[in-house]
Protein backbone atom coordinates (compact mmCIF):
# COMPACT_ATOMS: atom_id res chain seq x y z
CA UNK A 1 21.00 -48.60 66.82
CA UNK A 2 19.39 -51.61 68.23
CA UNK A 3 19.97 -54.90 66.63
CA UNK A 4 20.45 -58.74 66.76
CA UNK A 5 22.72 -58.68 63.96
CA UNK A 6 26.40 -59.09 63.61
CA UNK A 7 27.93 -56.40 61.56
CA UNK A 8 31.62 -55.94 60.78
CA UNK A 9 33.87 -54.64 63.69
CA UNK A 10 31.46 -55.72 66.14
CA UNK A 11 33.69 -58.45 68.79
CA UNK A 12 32.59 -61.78 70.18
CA UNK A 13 33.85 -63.43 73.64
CA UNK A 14 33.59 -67.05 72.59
CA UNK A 15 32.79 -69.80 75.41
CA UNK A 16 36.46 -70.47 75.85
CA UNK A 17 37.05 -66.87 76.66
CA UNK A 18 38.52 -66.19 73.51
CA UNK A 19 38.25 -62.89 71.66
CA UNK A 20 37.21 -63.00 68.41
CA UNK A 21 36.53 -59.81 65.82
CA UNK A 22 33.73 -59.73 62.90
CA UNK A 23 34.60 -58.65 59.28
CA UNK A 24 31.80 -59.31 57.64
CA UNK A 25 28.18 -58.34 57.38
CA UNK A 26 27.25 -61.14 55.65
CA UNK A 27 25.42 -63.42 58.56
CA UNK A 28 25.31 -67.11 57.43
CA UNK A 29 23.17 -69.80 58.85
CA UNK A 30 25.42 -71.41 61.98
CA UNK A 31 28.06 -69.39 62.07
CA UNK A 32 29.94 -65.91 61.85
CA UNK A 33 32.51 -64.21 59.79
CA UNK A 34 35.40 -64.05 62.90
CA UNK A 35 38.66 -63.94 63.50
CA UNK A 36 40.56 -64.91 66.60
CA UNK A 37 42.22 -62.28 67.81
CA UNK A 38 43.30 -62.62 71.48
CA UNK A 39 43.78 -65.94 73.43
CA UNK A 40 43.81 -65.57 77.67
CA UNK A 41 46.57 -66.87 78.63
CA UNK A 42 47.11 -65.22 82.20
CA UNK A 43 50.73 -63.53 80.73
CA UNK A 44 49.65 -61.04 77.76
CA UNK A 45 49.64 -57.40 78.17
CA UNK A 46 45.55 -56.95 77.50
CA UNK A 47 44.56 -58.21 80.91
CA UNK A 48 46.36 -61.52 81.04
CA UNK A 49 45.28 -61.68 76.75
CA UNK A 50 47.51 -62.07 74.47
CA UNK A 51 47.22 -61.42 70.67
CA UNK A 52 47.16 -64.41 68.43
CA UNK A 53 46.41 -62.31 65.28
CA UNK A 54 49.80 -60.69 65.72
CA UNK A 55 50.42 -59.36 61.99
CA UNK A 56 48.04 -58.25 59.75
CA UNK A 57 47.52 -59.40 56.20
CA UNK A 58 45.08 -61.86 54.88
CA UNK A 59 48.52 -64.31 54.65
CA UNK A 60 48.90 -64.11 57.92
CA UNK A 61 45.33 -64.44 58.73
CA UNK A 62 45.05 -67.98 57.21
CA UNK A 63 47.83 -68.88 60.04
CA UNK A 64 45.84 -68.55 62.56
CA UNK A 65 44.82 -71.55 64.74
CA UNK A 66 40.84 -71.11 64.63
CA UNK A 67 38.48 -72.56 62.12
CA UNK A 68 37.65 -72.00 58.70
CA UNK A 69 35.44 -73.19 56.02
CA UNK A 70 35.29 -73.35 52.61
CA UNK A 71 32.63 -71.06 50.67
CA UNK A 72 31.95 -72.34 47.40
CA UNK A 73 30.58 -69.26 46.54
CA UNK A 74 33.74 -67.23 47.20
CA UNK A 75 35.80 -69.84 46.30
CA UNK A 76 37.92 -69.44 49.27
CA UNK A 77 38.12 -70.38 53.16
CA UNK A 78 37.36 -67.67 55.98
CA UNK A 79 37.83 -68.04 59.92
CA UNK A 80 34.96 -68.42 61.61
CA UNK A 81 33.37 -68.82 65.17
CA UNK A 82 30.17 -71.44 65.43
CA UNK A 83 27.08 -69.53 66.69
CA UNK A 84 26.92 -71.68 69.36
CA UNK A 85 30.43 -71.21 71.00
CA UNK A 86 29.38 -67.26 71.20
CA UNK A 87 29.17 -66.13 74.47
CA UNK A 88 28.95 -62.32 74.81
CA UNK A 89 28.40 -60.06 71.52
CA UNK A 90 29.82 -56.89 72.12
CA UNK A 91 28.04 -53.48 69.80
CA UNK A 92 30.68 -50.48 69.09
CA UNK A 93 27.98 -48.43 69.03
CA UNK A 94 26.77 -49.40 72.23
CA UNK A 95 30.43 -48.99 73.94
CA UNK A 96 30.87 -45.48 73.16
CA UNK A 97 27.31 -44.49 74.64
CA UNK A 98 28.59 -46.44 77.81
CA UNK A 99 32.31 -44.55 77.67
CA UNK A 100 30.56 -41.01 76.85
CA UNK A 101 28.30 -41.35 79.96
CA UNK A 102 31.05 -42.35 82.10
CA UNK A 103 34.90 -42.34 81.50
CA UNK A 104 36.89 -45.09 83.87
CA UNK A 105 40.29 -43.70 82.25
CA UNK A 106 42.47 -41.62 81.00
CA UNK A 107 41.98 -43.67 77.60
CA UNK A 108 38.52 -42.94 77.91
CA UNK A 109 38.84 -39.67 78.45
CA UNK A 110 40.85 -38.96 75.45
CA UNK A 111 38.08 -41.24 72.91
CA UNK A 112 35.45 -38.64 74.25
CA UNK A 113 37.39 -35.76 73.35
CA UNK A 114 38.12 -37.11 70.03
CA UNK A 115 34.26 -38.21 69.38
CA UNK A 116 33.06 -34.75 70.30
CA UNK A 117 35.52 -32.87 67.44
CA UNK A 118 34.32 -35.47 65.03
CA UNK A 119 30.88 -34.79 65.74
CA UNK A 120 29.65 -37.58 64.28
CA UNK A 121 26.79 -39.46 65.91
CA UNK A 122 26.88 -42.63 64.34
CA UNK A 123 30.50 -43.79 65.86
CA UNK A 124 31.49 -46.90 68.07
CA UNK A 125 34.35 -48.20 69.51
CA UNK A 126 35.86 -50.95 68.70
CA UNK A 127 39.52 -53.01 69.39
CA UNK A 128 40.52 -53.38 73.19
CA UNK A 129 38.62 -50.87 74.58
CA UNK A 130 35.54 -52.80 72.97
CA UNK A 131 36.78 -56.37 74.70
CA UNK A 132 37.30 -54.55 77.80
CA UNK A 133 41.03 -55.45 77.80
CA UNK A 134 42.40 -52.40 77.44
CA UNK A 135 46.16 -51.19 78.81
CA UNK A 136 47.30 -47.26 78.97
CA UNK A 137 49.03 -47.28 75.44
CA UNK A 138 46.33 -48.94 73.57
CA UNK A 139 45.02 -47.65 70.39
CA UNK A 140 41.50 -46.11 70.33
CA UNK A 141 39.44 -47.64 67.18
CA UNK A 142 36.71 -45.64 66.26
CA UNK A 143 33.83 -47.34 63.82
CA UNK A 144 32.06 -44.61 61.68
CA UNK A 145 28.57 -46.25 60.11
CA UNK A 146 27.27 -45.14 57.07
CA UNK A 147 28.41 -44.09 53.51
CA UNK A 148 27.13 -40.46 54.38
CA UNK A 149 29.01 -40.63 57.67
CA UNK A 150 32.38 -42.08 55.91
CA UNK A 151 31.80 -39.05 53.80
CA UNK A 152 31.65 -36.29 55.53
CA UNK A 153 34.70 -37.43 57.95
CA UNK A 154 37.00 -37.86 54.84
CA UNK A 155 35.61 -34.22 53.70
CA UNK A 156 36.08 -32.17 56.83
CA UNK A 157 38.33 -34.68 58.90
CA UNK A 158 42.32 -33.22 58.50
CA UNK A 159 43.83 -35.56 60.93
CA UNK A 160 46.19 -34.73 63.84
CA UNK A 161 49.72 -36.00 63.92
CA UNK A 162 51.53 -38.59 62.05
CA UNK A 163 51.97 -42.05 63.10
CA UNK A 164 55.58 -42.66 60.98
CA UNK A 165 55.71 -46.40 62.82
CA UNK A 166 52.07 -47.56 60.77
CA UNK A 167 54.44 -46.91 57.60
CA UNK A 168 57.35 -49.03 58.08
CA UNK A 169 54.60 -51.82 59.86
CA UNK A 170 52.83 -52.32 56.73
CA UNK A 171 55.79 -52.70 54.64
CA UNK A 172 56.62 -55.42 57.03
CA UNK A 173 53.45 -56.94 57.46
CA UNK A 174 52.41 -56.75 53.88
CA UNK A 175 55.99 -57.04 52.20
CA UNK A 176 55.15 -54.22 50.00
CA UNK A 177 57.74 -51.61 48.76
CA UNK A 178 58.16 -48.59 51.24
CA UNK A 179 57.33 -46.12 48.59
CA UNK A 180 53.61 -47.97 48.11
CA UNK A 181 53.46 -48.04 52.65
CA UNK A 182 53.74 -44.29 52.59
CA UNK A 183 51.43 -43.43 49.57
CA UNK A 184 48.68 -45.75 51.59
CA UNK A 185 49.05 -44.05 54.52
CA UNK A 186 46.06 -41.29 55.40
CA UNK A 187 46.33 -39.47 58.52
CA UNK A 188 42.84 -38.82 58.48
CA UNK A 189 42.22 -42.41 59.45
CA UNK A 190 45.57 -43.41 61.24
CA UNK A 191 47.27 -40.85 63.34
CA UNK A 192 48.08 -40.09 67.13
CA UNK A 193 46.61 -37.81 69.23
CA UNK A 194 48.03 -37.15 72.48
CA UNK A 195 50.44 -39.50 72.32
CA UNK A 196 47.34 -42.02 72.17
CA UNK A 197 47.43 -43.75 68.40
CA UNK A 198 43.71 -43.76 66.74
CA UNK A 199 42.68 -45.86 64.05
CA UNK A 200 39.10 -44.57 62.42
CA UNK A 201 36.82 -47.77 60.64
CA UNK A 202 34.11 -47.63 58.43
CA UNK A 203 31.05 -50.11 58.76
CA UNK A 204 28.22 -50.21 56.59
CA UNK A 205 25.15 -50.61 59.21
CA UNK A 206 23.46 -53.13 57.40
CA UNK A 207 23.35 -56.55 56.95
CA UNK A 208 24.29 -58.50 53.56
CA UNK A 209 22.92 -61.22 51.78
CA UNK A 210 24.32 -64.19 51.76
CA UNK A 211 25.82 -65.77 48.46
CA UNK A 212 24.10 -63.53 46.37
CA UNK A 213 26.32 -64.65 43.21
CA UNK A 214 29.14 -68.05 42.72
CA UNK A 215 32.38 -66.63 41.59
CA UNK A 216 35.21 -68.65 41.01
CA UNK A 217 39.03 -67.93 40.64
CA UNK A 218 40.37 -67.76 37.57
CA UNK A 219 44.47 -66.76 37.17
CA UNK A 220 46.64 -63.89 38.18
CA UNK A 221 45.98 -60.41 36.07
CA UNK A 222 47.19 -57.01 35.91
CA UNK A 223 45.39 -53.69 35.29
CA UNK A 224 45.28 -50.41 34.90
CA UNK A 225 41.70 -49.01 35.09
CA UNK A 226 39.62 -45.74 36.16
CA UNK A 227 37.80 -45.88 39.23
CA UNK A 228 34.31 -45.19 38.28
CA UNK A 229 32.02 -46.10 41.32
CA UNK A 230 33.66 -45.53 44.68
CA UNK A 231 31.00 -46.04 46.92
CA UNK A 232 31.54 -48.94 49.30
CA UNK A 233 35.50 -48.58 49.08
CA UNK A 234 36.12 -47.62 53.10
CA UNK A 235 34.16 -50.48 54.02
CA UNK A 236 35.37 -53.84 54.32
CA UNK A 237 35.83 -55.23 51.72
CA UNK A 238 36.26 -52.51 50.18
CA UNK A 239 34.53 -52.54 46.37
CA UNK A 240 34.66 -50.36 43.75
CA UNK A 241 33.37 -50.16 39.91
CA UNK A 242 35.94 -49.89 37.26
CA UNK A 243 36.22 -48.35 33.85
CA UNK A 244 37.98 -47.55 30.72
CA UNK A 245 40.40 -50.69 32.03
CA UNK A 246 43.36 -51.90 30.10
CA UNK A 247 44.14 -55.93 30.73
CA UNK A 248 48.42 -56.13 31.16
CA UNK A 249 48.31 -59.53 32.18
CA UNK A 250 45.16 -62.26 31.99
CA UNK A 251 42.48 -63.20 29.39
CA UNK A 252 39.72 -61.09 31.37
CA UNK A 253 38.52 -57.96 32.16
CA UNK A 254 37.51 -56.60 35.44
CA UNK A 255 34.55 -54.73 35.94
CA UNK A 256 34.62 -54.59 39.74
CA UNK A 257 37.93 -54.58 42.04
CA UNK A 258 37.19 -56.00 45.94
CA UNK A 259 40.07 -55.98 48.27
CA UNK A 260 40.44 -58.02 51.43
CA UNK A 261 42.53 -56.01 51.96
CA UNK A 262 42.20 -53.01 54.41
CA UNK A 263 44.98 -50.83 54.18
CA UNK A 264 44.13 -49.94 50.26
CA UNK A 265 40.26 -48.75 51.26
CA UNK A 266 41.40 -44.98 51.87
CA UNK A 267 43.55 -45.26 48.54
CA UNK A 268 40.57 -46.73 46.35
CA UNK A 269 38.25 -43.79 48.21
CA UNK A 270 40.61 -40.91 46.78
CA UNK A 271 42.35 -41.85 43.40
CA UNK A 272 41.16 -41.68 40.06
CA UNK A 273 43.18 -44.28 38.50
CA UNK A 274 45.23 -47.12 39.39
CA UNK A 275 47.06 -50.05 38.52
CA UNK A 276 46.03 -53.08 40.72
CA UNK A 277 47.31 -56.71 40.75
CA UNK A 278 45.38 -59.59 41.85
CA UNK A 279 43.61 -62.44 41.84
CA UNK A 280 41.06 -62.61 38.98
CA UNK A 281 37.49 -64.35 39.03
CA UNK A 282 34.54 -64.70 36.76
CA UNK A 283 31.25 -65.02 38.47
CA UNK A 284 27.95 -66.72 37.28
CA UNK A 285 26.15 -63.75 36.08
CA UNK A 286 29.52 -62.87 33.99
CA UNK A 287 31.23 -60.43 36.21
CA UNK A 288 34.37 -60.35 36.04
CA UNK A 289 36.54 -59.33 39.39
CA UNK A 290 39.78 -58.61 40.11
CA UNK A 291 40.94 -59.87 44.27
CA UNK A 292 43.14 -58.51 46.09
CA UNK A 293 44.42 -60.38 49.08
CA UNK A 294 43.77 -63.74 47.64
CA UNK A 295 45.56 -66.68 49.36
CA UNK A 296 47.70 -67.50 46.50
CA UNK A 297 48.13 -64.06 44.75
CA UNK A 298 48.28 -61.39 47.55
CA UNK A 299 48.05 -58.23 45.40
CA UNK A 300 48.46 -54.73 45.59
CA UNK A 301 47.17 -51.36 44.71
CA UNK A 302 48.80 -48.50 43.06
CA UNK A 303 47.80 -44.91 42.63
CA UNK A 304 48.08 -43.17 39.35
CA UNK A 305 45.92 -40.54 39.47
């Protein structure tokens, strides 16, 4: 997969040395969709790195000391990196080829055995091993591109053993109830496996347009819908098509539910209904969205069926 493109999950070392992670495939004119996620500070565990993205959450996300700017399309601000403070642009894809051809560690060694039960083709590596920063009880973060792909894991894919401590994380991180941490957990995309902890992504390999509508926020609502159209809902952010939906709170409703969120994409991939709280928008075309992980109204996701 050769390409000049930046795609989500790929990871930029910015002219300062920073390291910076994509999560978006929309590429604008100047700049990319990034977020800082490790500063070099001589101390950290990662190689003298240390993480300045240390919780996740898009709350916690705004906190971080990078910059941002406003889309008036999206009504909102996003981290960025300017294209020209990129220094290296480092492919997923490209870093498991280079790991499968020759392992350097016992980390290594464990991603290939992992990527050949998959049997995927279409994989990368992402995270430390990615940035090259890597310490013997990192996490291996495997990128899976392509709806087909994404498919077929969550078919055949069962998982190997539990990681209990991602649970009681994102109940912390996200200040969600524990009962809501454990029903979003899926082992077939968080687990450990040989005492190594594996996180499996999902990337859609091609690029986006920019701006292709103007949406703009509108209040806090509250709905219980069918999901109708769960096609893009492992990739980030995850999207999905809504029907036979019944408005609780707001004066709209919601044809299409996005979340910024990450840790409801495996949830929105296997229920059939839910009730969802967010932020709601109406876009120029009419559309009306419901957000989730909004600045001001955070969200959640709730299975029902």
């Amino acid at each position: 997969m050769g390409r000049d493109y930046f795609l989500d999950k790929d990871i930029i070392i910015g002219k300062d040395h920073n390291i910076y992670v994509v999560y978006s495939n929309i590429n604008s004119y100047g700049y990319v969709y990034a977020y800082l996620k490790y500063v070099y500070t001589g101390k950290g565990l990662w190689k003298g790195y240390e993480r300045a993205f240390k919780f996740y959450g898009v709350h916690n996300l705004m906190k971080i000391p990078q910059s941002f700017v406003y889309e008036p399309c999206y009504d909102v601000s996003f981290p960025i990196i300017l294209r020209s403070t990129v220094y290296k642009h480092l492919k997923p894809e490209y870093k498991l080829k280079q790991i499968i051809s020759h392992t350097s560690n016992k980390l290594e060694e464990i991603a290939v055995e992992i990527y050949e039960i998959i049997g995927i083709q279409q994989m990368g590596i992402t995270g430390s091993l990615l940035a090259d920063i890597s310490h013997e009880k990192s996490d291996i973060d495997f990128v899976i591109y392509g709806e087909k792909n994404a498919r077929d894991f969550m078919d055949s894919f069962r998982g190997f053993d539990k990681d209990e401590e991602w649970i009681y994380e994102t109940q912390k991180n996200y200040k969600i109830p524990l009962e809501i941490a454990k029903e979003l957990y899926d082992i077939r995309v968080r687990g450990i496996y040989k005492g190594v902890k594996y996180s499996f992504l999902f990337v859609n390999p091609y690029p986006q347009k920019y701006c292709d509508k103007v949406c703009k926020r509108v209040s806090e609502g509250e709905i219980i819908a069918d999901i109708d159209d769960n096609s893009n809902s492992l990739f980030y952010p995850s999207v999905v098509l809504l029907s036979n939906v019944s408005v609780i709170r707001g004066d709209y409703k919601p044809r299409v539910l996005v979340s910024y969120e990450g840790i409801y994409s495996a949830l929105l991939y296997k229920a059939k209904r839910i009730f969802a709280y967010g932020m709601l928008m109406k876009c120029d075309d009419g559309e009306i969205r419901i957000i989730i992980g909004d600045r001001d109204v955070n969200g959640y996701v709730k299975k029902i069926l």
